[in-house]
N, C-alpha and C. Protein backbone atom coordinates (compact mmCIF):
# COMPACT_ATOMS: atom_id res chain seq x y z
N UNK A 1 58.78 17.82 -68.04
CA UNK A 1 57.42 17.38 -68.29
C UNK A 1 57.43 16.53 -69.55
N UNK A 2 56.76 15.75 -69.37
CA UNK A 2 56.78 14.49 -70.74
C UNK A 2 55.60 15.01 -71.91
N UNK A 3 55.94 14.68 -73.03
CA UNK A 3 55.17 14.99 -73.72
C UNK A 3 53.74 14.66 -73.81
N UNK A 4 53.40 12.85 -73.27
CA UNK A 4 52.59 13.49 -72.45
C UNK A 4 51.35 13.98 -71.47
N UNK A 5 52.00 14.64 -70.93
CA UNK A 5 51.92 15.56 -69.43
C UNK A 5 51.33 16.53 -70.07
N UNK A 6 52.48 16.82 -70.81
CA UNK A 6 52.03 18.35 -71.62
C UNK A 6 51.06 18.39 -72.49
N UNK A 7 51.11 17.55 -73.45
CA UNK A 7 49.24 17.56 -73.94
C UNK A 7 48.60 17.54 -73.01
N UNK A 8 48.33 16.69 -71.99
CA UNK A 8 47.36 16.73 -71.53
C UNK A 8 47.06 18.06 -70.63
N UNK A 9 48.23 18.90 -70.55
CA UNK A 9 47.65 20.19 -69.91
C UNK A 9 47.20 20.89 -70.50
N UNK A 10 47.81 20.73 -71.66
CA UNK A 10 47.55 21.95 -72.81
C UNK A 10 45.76 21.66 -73.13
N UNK A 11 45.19 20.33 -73.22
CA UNK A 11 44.04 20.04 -73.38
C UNK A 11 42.97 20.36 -72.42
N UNK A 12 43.49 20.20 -70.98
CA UNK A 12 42.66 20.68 -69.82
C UNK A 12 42.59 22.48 -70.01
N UNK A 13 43.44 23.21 -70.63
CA UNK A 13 43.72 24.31 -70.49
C UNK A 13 42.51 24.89 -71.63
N UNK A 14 42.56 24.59 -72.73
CA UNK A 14 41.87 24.89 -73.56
C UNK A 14 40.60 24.15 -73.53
N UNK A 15 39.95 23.15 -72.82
CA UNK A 15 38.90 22.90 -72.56
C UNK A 15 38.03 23.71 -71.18
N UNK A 16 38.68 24.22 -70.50
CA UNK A 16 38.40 24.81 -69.57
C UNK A 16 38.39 26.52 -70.06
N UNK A 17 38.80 27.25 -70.99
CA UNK A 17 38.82 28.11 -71.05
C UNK A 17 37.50 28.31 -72.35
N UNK A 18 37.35 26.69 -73.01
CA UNK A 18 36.21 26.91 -73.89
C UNK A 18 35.11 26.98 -73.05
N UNK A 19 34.97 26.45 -71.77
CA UNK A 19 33.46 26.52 -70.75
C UNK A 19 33.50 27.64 -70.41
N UNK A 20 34.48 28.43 -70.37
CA UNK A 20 34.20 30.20 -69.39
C UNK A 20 34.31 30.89 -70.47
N UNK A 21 34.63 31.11 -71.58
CA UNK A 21 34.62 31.76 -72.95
C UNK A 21 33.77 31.30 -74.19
N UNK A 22 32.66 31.97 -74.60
CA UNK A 22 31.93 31.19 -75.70
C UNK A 22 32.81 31.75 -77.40
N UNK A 23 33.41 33.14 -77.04
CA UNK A 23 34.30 33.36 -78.52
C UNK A 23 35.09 32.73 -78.47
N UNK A 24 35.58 31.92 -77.74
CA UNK A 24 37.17 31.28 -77.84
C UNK A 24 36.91 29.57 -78.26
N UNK A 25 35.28 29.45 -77.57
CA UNK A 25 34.60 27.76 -77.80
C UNK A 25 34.47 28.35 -79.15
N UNK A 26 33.70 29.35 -80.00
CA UNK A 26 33.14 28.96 -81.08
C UNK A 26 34.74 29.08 -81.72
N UNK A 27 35.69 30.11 -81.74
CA UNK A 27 36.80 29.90 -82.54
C UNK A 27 37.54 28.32 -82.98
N UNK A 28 37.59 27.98 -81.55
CA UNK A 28 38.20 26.25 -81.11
C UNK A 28 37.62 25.30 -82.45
N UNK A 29 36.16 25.90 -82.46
CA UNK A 29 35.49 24.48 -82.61
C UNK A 29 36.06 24.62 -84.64
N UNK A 30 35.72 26.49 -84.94
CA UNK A 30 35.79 26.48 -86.15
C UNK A 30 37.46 26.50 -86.90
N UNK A 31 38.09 26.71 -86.09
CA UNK A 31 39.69 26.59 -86.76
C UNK A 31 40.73 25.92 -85.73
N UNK A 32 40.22 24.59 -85.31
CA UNK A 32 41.21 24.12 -84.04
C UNK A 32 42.71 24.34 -84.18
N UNK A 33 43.08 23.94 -85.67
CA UNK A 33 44.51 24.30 -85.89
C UNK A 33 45.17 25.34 -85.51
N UNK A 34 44.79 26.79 -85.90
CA UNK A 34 45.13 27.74 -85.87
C UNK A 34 44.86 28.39 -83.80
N UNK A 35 44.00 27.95 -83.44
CA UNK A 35 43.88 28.21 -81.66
C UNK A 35 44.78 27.54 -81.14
N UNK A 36 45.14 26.08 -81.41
CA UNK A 36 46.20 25.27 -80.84
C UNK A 36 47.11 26.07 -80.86
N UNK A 37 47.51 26.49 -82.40
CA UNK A 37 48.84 26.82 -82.63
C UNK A 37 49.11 28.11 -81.77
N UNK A 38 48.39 29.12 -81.62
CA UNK A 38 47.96 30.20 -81.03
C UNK A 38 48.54 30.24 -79.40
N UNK A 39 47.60 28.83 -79.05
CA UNK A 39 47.84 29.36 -77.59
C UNK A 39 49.03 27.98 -77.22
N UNK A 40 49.50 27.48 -78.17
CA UNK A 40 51.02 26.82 -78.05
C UNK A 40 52.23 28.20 -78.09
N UNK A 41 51.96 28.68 -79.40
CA UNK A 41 52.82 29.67 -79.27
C UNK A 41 53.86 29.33 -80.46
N UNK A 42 53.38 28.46 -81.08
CA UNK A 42 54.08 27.46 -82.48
C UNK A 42 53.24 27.50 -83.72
N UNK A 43 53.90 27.25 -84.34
CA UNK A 43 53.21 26.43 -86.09
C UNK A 43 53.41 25.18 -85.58
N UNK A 44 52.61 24.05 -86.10
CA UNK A 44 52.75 22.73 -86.18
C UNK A 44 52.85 22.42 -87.53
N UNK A 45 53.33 21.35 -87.93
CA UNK A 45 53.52 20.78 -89.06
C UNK A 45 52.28 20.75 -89.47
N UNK A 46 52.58 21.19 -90.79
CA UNK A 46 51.15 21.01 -92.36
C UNK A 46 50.78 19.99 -92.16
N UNK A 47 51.61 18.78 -91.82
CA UNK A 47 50.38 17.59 -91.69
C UNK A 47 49.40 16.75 -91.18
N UNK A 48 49.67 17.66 -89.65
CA UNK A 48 49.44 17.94 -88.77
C UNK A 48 47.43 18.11 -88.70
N UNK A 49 46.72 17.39 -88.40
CA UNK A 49 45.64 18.24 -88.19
C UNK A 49 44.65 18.13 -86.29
N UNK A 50 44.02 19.25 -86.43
CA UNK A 50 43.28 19.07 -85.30
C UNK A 50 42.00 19.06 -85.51
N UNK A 51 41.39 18.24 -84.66
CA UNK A 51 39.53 17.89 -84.96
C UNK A 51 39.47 18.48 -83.53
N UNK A 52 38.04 19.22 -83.42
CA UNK A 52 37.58 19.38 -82.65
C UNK A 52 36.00 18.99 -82.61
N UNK A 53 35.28 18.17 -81.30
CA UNK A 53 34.30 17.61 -81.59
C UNK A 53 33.43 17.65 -79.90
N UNK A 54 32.67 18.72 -80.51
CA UNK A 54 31.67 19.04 -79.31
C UNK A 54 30.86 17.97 -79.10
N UNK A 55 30.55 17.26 -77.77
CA UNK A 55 29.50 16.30 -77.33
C UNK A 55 28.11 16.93 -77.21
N UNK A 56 27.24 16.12 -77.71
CA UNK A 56 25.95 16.31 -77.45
C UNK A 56 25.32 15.38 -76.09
N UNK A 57 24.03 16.30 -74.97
CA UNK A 57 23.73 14.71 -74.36
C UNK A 57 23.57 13.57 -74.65
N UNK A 58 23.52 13.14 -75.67
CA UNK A 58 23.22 11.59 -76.04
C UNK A 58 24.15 11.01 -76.89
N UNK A 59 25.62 11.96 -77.30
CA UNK A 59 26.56 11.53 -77.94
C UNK A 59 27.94 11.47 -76.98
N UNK A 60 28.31 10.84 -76.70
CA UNK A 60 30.02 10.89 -75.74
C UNK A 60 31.12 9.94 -77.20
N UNK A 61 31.79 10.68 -77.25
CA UNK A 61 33.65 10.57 -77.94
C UNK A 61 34.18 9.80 -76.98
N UNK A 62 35.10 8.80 -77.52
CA UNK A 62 36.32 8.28 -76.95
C UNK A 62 37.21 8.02 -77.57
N UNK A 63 38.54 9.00 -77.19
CA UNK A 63 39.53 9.49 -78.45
C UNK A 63 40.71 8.50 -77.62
N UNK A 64 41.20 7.40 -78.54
CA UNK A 64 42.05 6.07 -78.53
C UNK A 64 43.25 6.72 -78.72
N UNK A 65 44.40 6.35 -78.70
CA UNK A 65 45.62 6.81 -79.10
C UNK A 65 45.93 5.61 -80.35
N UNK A 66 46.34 6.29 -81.07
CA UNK A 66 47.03 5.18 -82.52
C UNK A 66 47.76 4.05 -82.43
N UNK A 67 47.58 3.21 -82.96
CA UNK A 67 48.80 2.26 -83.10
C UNK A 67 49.68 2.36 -83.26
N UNK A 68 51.26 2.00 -82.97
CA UNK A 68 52.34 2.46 -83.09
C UNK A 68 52.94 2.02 -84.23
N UNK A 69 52.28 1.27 -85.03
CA UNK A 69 52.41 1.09 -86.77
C UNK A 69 51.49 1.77 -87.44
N UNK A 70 50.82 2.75 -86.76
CA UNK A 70 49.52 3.37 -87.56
C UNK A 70 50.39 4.06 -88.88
N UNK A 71 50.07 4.18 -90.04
CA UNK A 71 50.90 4.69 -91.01
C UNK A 71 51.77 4.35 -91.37
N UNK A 72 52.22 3.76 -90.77
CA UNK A 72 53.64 2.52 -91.37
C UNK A 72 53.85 1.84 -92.22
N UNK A 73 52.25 1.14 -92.83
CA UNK A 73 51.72 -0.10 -93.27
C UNK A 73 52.95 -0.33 -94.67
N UNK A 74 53.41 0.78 -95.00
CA UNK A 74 54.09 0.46 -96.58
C UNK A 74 55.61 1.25 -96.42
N UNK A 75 55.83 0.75 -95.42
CA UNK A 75 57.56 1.28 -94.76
C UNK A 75 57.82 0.15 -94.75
N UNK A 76 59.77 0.20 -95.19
CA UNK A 76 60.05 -1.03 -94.75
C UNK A 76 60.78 -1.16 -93.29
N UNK A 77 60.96 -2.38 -92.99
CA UNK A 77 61.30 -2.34 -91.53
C UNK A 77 62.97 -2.26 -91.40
N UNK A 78 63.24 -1.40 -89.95
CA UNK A 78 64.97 -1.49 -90.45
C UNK A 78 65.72 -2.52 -90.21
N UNK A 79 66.97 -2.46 -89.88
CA UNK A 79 67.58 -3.68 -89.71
C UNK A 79 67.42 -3.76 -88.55
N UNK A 80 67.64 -2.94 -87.62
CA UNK A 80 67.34 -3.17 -86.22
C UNK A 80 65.92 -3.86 -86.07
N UNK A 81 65.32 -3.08 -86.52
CA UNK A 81 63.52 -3.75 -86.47
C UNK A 81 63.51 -4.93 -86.58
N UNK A 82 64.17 -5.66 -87.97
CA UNK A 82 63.84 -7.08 -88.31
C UNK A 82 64.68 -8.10 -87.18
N UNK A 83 65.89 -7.26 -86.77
CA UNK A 83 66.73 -8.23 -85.70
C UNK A 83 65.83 -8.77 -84.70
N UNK A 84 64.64 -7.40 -84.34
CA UNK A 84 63.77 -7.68 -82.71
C UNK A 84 63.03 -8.58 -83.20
N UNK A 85 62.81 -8.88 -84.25
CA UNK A 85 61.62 -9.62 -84.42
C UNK A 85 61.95 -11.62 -85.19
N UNK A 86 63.36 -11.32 -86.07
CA UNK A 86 63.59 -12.16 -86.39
C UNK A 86 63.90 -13.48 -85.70
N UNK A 87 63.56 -14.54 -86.50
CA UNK A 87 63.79 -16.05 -85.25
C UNK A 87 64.81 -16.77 -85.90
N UNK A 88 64.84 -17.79 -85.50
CA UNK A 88 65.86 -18.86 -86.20
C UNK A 88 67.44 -18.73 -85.39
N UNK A 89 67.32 -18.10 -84.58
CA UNK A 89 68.87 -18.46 -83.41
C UNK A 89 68.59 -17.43 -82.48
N UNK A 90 69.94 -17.61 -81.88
CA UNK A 90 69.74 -16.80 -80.54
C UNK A 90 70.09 -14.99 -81.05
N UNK A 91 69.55 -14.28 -79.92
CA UNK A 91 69.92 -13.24 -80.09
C UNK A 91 71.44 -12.82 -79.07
N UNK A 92 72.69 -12.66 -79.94
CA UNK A 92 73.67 -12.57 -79.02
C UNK A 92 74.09 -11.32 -78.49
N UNK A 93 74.95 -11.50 -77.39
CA UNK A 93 75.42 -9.77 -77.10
C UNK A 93 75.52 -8.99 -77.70
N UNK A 94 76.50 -9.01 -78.80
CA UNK A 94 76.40 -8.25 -79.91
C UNK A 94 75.65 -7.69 -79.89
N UNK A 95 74.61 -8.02 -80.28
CA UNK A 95 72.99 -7.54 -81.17
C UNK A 95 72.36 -7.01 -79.87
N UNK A 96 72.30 -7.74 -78.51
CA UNK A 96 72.10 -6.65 -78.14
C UNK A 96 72.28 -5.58 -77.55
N UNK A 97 73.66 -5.76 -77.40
CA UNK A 97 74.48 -4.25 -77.10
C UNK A 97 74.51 -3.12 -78.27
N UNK A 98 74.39 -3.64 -79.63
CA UNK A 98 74.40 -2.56 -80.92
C UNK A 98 72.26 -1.95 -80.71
N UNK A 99 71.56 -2.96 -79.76
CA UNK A 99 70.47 -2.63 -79.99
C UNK A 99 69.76 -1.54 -79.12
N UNK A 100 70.89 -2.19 -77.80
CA UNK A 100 70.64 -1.51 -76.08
C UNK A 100 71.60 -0.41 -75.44
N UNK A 101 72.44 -0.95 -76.59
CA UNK A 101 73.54 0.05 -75.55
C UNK A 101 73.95 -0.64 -74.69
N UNK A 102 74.10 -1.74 -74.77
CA UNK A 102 74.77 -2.18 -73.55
C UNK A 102 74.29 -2.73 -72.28
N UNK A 103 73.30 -2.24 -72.20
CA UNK A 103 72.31 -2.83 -71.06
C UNK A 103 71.60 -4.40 -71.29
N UNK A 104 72.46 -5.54 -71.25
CA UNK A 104 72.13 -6.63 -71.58
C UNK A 104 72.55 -7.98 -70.73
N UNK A 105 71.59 -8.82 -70.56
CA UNK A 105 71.72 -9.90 -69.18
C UNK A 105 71.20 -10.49 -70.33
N UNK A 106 71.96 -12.07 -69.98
CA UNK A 106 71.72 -13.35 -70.70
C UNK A 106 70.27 -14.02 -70.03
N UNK A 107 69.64 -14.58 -70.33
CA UNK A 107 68.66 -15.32 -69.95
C UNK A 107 68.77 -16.83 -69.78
N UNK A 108 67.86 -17.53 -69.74
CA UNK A 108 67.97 -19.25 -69.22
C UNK A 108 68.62 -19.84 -70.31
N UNK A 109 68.01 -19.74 -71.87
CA UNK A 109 68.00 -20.25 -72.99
C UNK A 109 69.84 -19.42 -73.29
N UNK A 110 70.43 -19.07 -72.71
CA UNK A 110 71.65 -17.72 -73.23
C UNK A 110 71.07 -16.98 -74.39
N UNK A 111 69.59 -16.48 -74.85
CA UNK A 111 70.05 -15.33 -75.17
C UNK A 111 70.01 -13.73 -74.62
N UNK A 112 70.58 -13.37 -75.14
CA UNK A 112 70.54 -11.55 -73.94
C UNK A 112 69.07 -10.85 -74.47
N UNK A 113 69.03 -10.84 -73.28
CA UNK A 113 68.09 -9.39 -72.87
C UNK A 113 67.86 -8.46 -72.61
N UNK A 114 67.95 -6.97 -73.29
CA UNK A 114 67.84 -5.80 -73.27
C UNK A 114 67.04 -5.52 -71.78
N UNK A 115 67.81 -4.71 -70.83
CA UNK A 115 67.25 -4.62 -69.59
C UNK A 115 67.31 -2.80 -69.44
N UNK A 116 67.33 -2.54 -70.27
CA UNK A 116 66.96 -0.81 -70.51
C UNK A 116 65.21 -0.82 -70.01
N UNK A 117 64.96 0.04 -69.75
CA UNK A 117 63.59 0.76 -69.16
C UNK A 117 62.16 -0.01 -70.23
């Protein structure tokens, strides 16, 4: 099961058990961390937090997933990183067999293309 799969069961699971249980909705709502962790069966990381946010009729949530630089902003990038992105020549086998593993087809222009998933 992909990670996720598995949130999302774990979310159907505990939203469905907050509609047939009102001690377990009011617990949810007042210590989400500690119920997650509970009915995971884990600690999660301290830095970790959980919001929980009951809808009202005239209020509906729509919870986005992050950017995949979200928090990044003051990291530097690695060498691999700057290779994917850098211009000024071709990208050769080399680079991208050290990038792909190996999974690499030349293109029109000859440079290779990572043909991994």
């Amino acid at each position: 099961m992909s990670e996720g799969s598995a949130r999302t069961e774990m979310e159907r699971r505990l939203i469905e058990r907050s509609l047939e249980d009102d001690a377990f909705r009011q617990r949810l709502v007042e210590e989400p961390k500690g119920v997650v962790e509970q009915e995971l069966g884990m600690r999660l990381p301290e830095e970790v937090r959980v919001m929980v946010v009951e809808e009202t009729s005239d209020t509906i949530y729509l919870v986005i997933p992050g950017t995949p630089m979200a928090g990044r902003e003051e990291l530097e990038l690695s060498d691999q990183e700057l290779e994917s992105v850098a211009g000024g020549g071709s990208w050769g086998q080399d680079t991208c067999q050290s990038t792909c593993g190996g999974d690499c087809t030349p293109n029109c222009t000859g440079d290779f293309i990572c043909t991994t998933g």
